[in-house]
Protein backbone atom coordinates (compact mmCIF):
# COMPACT_ATOMS: atom_id res chain seq x y z
CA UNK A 1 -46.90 25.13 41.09
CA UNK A 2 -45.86 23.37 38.20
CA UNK A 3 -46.38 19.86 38.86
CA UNK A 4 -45.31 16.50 39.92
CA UNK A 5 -41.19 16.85 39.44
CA UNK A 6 -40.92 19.54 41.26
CA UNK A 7 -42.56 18.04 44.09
CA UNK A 8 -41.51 15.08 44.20
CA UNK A 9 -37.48 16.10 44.15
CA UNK A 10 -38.30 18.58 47.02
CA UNK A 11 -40.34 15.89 48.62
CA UNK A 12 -38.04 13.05 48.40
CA UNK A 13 -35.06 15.13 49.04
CA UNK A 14 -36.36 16.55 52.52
CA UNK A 15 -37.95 13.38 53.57
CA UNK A 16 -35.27 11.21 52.42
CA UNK A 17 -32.35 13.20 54.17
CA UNK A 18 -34.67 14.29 57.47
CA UNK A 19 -32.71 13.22 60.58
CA UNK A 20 -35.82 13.98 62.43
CA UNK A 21 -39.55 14.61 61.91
CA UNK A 22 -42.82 15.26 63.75
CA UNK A 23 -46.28 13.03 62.40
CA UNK A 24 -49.44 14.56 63.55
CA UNK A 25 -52.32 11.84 63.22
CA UNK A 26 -55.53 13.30 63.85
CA UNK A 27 -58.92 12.04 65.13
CA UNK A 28 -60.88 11.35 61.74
CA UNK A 29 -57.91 9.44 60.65
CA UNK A 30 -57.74 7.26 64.31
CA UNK A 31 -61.19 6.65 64.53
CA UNK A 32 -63.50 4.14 62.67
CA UNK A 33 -67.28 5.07 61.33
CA UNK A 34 -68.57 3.94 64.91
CA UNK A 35 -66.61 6.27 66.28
CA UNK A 36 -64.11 4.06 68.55
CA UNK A 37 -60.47 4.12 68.06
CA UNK A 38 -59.03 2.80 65.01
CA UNK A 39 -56.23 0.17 66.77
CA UNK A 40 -55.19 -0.89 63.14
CA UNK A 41 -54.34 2.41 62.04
CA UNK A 42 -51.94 3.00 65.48
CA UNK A 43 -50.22 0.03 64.63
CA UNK A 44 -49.63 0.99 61.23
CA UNK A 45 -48.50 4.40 61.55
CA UNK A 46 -46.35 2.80 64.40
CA UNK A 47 -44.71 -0.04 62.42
CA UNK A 48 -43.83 2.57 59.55
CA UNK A 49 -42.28 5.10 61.64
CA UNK A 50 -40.41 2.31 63.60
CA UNK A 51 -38.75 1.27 60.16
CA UNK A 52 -38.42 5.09 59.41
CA UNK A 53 -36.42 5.06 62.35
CA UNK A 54 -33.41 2.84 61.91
CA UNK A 55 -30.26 4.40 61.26
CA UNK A 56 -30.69 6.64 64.43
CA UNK A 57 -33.56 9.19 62.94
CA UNK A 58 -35.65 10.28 65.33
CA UNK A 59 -39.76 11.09 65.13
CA UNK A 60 -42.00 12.81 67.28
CA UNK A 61 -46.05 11.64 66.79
CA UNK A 62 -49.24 14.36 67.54
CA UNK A 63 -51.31 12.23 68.27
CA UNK A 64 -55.52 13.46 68.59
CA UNK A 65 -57.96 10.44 69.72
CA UNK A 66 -58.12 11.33 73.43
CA UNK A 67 -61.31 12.68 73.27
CA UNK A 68 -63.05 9.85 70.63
CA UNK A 69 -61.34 7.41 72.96
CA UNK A 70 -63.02 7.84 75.75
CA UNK A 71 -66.36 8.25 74.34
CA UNK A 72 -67.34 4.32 74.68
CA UNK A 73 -66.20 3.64 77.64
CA UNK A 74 -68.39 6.77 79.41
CA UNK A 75 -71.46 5.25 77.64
CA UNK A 76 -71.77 8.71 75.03
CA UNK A 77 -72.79 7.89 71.37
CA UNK A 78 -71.13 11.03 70.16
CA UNK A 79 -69.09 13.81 71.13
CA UNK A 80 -70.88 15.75 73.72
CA UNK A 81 -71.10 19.46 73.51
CA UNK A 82 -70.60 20.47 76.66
CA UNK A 83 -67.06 21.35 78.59
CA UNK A 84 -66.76 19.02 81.90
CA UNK A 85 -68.38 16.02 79.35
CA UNK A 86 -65.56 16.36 76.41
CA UNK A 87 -62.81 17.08 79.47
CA UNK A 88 -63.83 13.35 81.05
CA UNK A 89 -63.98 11.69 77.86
CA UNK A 90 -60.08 13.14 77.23
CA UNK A 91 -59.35 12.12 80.44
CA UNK A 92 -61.09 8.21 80.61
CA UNK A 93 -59.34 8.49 76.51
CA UNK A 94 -55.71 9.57 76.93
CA UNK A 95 -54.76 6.63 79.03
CA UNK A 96 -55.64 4.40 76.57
CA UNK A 97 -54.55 6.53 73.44
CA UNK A 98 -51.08 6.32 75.23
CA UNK A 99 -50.99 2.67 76.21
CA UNK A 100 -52.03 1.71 72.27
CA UNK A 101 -49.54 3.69 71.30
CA UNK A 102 -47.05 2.23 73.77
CA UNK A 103 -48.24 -1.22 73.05
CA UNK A 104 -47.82 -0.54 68.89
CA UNK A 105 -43.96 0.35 69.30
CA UNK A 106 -43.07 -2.08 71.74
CA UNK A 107 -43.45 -4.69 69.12
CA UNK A 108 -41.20 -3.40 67.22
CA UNK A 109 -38.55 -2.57 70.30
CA UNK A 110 -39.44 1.13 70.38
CA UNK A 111 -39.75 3.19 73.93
CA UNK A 112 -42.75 5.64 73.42
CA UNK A 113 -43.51 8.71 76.34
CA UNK A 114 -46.55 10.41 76.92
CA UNK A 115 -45.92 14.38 76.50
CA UNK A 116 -48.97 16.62 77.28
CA UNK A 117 -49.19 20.52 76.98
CA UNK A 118 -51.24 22.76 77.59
CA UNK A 119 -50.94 26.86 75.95
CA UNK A 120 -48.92 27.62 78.83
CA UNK A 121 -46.07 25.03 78.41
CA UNK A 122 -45.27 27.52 75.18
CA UNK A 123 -46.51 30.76 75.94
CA UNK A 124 -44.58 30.95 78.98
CA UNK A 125 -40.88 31.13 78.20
CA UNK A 126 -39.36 29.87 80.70
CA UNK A 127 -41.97 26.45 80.22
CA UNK A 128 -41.42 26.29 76.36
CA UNK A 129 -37.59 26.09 77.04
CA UNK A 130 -38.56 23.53 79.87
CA UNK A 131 -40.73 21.49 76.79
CA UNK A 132 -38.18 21.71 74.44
CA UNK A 133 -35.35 20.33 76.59
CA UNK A 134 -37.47 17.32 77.55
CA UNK A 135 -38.33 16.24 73.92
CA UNK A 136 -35.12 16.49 73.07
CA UNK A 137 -33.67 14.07 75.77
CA UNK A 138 -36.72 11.80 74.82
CA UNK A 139 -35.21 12.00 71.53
CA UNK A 140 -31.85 11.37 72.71
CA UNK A 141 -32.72 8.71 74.74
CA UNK A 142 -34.09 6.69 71.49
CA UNK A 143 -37.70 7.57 72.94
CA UNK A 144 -40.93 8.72 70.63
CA UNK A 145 -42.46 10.98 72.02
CA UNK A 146 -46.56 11.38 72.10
CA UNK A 147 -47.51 14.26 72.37
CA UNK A 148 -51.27 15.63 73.02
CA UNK A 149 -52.54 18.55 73.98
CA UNK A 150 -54.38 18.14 77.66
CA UNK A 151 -57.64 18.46 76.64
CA UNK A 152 -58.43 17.34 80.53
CA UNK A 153 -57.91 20.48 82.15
CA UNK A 154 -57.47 23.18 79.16
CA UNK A 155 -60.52 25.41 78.69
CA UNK A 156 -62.09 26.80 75.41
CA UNK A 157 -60.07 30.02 76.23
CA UNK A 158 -57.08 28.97 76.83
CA UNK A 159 -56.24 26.50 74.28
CA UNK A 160 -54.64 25.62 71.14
CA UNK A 161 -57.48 24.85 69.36
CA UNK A 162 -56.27 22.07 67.27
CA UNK A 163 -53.47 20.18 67.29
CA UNK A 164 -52.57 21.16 63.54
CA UNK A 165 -51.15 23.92 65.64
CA UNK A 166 -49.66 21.60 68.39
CA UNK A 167 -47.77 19.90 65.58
CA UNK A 168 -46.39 22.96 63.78
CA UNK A 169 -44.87 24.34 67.33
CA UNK A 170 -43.27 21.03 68.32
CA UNK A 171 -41.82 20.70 64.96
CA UNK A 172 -40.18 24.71 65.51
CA UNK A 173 -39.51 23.62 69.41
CA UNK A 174 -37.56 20.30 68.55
CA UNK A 175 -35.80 21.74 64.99
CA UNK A 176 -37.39 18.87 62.99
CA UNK A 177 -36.59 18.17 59.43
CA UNK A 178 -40.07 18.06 58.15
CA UNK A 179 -43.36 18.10 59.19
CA UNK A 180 -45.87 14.81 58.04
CA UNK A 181 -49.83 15.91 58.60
CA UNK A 182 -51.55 12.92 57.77
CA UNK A 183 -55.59 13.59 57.28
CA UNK A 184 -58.54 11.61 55.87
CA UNK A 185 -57.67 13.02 51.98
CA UNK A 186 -55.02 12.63 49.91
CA UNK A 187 -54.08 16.53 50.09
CA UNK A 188 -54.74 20.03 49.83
CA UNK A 189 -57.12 20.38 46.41
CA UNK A 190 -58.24 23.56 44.73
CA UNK A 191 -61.91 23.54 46.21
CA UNK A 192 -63.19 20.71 48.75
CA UNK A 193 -62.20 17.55 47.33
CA UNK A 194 -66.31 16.37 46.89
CA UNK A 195 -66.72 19.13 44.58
CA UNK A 196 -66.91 18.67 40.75
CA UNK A 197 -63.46 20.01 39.18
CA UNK A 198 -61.45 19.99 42.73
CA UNK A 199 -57.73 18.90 41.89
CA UNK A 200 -54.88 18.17 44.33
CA UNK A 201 -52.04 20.78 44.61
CA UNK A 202 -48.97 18.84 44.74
CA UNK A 203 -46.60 21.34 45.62
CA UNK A 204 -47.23 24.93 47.69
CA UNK A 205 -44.09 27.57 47.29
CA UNK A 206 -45.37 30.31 49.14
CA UNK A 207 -48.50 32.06 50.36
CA UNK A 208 -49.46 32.85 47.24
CA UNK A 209 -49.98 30.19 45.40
CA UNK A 210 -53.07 29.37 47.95
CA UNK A 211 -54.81 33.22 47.41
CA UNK A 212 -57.12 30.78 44.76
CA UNK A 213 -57.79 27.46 47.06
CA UNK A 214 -61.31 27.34 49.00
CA UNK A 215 -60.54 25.24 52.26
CA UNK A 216 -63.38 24.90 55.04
CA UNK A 217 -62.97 25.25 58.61
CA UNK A 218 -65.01 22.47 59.66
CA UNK A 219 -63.36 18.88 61.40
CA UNK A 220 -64.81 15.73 61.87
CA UNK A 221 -67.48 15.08 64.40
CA UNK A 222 -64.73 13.73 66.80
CA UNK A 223 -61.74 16.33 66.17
CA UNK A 224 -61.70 19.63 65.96
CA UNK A 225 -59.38 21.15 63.16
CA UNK A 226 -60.49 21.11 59.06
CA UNK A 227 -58.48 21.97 55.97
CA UNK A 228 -58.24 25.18 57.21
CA UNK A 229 -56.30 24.56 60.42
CA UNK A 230 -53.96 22.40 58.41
CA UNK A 231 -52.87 24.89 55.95
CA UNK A 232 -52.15 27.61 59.07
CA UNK A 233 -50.11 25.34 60.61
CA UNK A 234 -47.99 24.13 57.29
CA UNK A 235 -47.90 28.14 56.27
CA UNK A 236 -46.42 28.78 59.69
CA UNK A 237 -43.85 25.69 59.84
CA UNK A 238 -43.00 26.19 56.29
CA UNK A 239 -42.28 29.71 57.05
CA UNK A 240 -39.86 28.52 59.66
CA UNK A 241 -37.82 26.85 57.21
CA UNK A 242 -39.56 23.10 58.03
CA UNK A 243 -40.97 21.33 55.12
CA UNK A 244 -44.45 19.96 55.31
CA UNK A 245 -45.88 16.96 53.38
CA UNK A 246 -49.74 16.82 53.58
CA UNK A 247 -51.12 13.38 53.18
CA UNK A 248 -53.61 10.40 53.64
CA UNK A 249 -52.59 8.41 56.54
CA UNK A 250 -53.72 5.84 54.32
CA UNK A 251 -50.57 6.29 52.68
CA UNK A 252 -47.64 7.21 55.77
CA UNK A 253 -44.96 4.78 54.26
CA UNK A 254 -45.15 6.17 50.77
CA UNK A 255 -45.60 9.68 52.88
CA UNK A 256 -42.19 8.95 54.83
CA UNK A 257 -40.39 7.66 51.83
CA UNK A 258 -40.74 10.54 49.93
CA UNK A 259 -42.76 9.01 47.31
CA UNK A 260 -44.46 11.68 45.99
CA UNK A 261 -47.57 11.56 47.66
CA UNK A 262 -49.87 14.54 48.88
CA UNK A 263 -49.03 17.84 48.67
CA UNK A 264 -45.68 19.37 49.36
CA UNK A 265 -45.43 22.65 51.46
CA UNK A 266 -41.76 24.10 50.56
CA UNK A 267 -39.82 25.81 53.14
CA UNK A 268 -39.95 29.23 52.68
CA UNK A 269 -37.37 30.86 55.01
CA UNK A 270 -34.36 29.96 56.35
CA UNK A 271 -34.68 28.67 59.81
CA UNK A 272 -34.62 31.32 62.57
CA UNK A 273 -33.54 30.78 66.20
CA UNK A 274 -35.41 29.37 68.96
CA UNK A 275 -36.41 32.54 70.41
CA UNK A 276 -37.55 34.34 67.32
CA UNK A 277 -39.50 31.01 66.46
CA UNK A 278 -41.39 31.29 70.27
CA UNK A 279 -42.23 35.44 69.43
CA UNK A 280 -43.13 34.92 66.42
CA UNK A 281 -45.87 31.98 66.81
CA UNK A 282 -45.74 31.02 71.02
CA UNK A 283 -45.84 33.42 72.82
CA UNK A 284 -48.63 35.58 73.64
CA UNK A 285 -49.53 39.63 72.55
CA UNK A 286 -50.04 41.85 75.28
CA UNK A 287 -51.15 44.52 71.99
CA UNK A 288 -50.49 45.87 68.68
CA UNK A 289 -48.46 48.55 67.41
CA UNK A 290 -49.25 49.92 63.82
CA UNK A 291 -46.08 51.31 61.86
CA UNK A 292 -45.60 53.06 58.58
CA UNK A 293 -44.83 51.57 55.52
CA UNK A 294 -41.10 52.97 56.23
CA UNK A 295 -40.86 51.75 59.33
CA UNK A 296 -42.58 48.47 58.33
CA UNK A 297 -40.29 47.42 55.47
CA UNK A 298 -37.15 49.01 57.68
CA UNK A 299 -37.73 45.89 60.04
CA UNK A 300 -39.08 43.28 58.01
CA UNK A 301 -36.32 44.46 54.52
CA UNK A 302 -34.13 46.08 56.22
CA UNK A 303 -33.52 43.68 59.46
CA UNK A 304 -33.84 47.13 61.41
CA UNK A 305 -34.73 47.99 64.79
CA UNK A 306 -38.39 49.66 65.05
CA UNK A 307 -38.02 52.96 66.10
CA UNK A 308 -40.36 55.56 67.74
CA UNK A 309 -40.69 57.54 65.07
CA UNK A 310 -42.45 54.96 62.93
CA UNK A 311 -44.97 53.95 65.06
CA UNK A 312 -48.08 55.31 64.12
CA UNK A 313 -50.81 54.01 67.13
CA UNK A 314 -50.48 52.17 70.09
CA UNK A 315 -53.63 49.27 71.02
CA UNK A 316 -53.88 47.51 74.29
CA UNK A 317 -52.25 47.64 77.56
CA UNK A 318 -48.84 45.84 77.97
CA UNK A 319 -45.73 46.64 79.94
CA UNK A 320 -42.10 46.59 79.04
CA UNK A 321 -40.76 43.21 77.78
CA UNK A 322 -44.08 41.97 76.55
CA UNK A 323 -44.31 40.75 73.31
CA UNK A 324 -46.42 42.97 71.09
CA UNK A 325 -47.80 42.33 67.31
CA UNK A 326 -46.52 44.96 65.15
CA UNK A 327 -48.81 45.87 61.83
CA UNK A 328 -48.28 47.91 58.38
CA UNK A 329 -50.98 49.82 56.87
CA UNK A 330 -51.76 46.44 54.73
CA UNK A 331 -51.61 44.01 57.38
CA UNK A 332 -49.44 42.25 60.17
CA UNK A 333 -46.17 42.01 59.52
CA UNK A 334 -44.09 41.35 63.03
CA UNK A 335 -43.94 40.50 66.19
CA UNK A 336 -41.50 41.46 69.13
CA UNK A 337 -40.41 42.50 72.59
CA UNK A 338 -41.05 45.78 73.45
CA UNK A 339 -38.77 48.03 75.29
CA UNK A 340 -41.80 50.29 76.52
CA UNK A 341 -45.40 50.04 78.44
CA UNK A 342 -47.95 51.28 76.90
CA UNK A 343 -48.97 54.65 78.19
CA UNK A 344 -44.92 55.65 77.86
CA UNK A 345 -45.23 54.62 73.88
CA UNK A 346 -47.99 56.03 73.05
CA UNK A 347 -46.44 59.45 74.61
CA UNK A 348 -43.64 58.74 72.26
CA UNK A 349 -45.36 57.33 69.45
CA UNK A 350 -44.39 59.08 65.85
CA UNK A 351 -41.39 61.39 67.18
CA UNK A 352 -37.62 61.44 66.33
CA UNK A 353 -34.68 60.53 69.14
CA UNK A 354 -33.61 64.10 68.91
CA UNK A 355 -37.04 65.38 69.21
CA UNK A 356 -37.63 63.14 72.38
CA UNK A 357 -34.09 64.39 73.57
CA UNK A 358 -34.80 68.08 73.11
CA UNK A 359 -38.26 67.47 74.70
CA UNK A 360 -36.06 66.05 78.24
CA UNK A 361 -36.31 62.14 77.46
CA UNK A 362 -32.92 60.36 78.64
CA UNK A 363 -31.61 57.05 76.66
CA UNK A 364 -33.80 56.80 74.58
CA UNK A 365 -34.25 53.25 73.61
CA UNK A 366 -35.40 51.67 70.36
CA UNK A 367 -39.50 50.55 70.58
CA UNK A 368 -38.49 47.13 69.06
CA UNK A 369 -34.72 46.06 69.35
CA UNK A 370 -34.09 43.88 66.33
CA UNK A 371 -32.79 41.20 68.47
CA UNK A 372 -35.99 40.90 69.71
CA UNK A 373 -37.39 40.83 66.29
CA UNK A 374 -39.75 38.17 64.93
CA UNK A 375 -40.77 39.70 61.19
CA UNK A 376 -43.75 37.87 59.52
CA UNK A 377 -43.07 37.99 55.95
């Protein structure tokens, strides 16, 4: 990272040029000290990203807030702690979220829709094709989107935990331009920003250049994602080939502008198809294959299929056409569809094709075709 140039022609360039973009807003930066909603700040982010907008560009908003929305009007002083409490306050919240957010672009003659997902809508294929075709006829249609996790009926389990996340998958599922977090903090900085000596990193090229940064896990008392969660989910959409400018919502029209604000996540691959994109970071593993370094750099270098012979264990129990993680000696480095159940890979696990041939097994098929090939790295 060497500085403010860099950034800002990478930063100006993407923003500047983006047809389309997702904002993620979340709930410290919506919500005021007393904890209600923060109506100013809606109506702000909306009046910049209507004026974004002309020209035919196109935005999507992630939008937290259900939850701190619908604190007041259920009588709680705070976020409560348990389940059925925080699903009525999203519930008695999202309504309103929505219709501020409704209200906010109307003035400025711009439709908004409510989209809410749950972990299914993307683990599922079939649903995040479903997803993906509606926000893009929202999009057509001149519509923003606002999208929200439903934080109503989604349990601990089965969630996506933040919607840092949320934002980073609807930026893959619609092919966006770039990806806008905006936060209470003006960026990513070295340490947590509080601490003596902390300095903002304008400009992140790769993984790398973050093995020095200390980030926390912790949110606000209202959300639930930190530094942390925000640097997973710009890693991940950076790594499919979307830029991602982390910023103070204080500052969205310098942020949309290009103005060399926050810090500047780079692309760092080109951008892979839709279906690699859902193996790779949607859809859920059934288990985890561990490979040999040979085998390991033959898909991830080499673009090759992963073949029996490299596998060197089989965990969990899955069935043909699941998707399965796929790990080196070092770490993970995969994901993809696999062509066998468990129990019949682990019988195969580590042998040749003419081994397996001479032994009586019939077509036999690669482990991982490379079609169905999602590498990591």
């Amino acid at each position: 990272m060497d500085g403010r140039r860099r950034r800002g022609r990478g930063q100006v360039r993407a923003l500047s040029e983006a047809r389309r973009v997702v904002v993620k807003i979340g709930s410290s930066s919506l919500t005021r000290p007393d904890g209600g909603l923060d109506l100013n700040r809606i109506d702000a982010v909306a009046r910049v990203v209507a004026r974004w907008r002309r020209g035919g560009r196109q935005a999507v908003i992630v939008s937290s807030g259900a939850v701190a929305a619908g604190l007041d009007p259920l009588g709680f002083a705070s976020k409560p702690s348990d389940l059925a409490s925080v699903q009525a306050a999203a519930a008695m919240g999202q309504g309103l979220l929505v219709a501020r957010w409704t209200a906010a672009f109307h003035t400025h003659h711009v439709d908004a829709a409510q989209v809410l997902l749950t972990t299914e809508d993307v683990m599922a294929r079939d649903h995040y094709t479903n997803a993906t075709a509606a926000l893009g006829r929202l999009l057509s249609l001149g519509v923003v989107p606002i999208v929200n996790e439903n934080d109503a009926v989604t349990t601990r389990e089965l969630r996506f935990g933040d919607n840092d996340r949320v934002a980073a998958i609807i930026a893959q599922m619609v092919q966006a331009d770039a990806l806008v977090l905006l936060t209470d903090v003006d960026g990513l900085y070295t340490a947590p920003p509080s601490r003596p000596g902390a300095r903002l990193i304008e400009r992140v090229d790769s993984t790398d250049d973050l093995m020095s940064v200390l980030v926390t896990g912790a949110g606000s008392k209202v959300g639930t994602g930190g530094m942390a969660s925000k640097v997973q989910a710009a890693t991940m959409a950076s790594a499919s080939g979307i830029g991602v400018l982390l910023a103070n919502a204080d500052k969205v029209e310098e942020a949309l502008s290009g103005k060399g604000t926050g810090t500047w996540f780079a692309p760092t691959h080109e951008r892979p198809a839709s279906r690699r994109l859902w193996i790779a970071h949607a859809a859920p593993s059934r288990g985890e294959l561990v490979v040999d370094a040979g085998a390991a750099r033959a898909i991830t270098v080499g673009k090759k299929s992963l073949l029996a012979a490299g596998v060197v264990s089989v965990a969990g129990h899955f069935d043909a056409g699941d998707v399965v993680d796929i790990a080196s000696p070092t770490g993970l480095v995969a994901r993809g569809i696999v062509s066998y159940d468990a129990d019949s890979l682990a019988a195969i696990a580590g042998r040749s094709a003419p081994e397996l041939e001479g032994t009586g097994w019939e077509h036999v098929r690669p482990v991982v075709h490379r079609d169905d090939l999602a590498p990591l790295l």
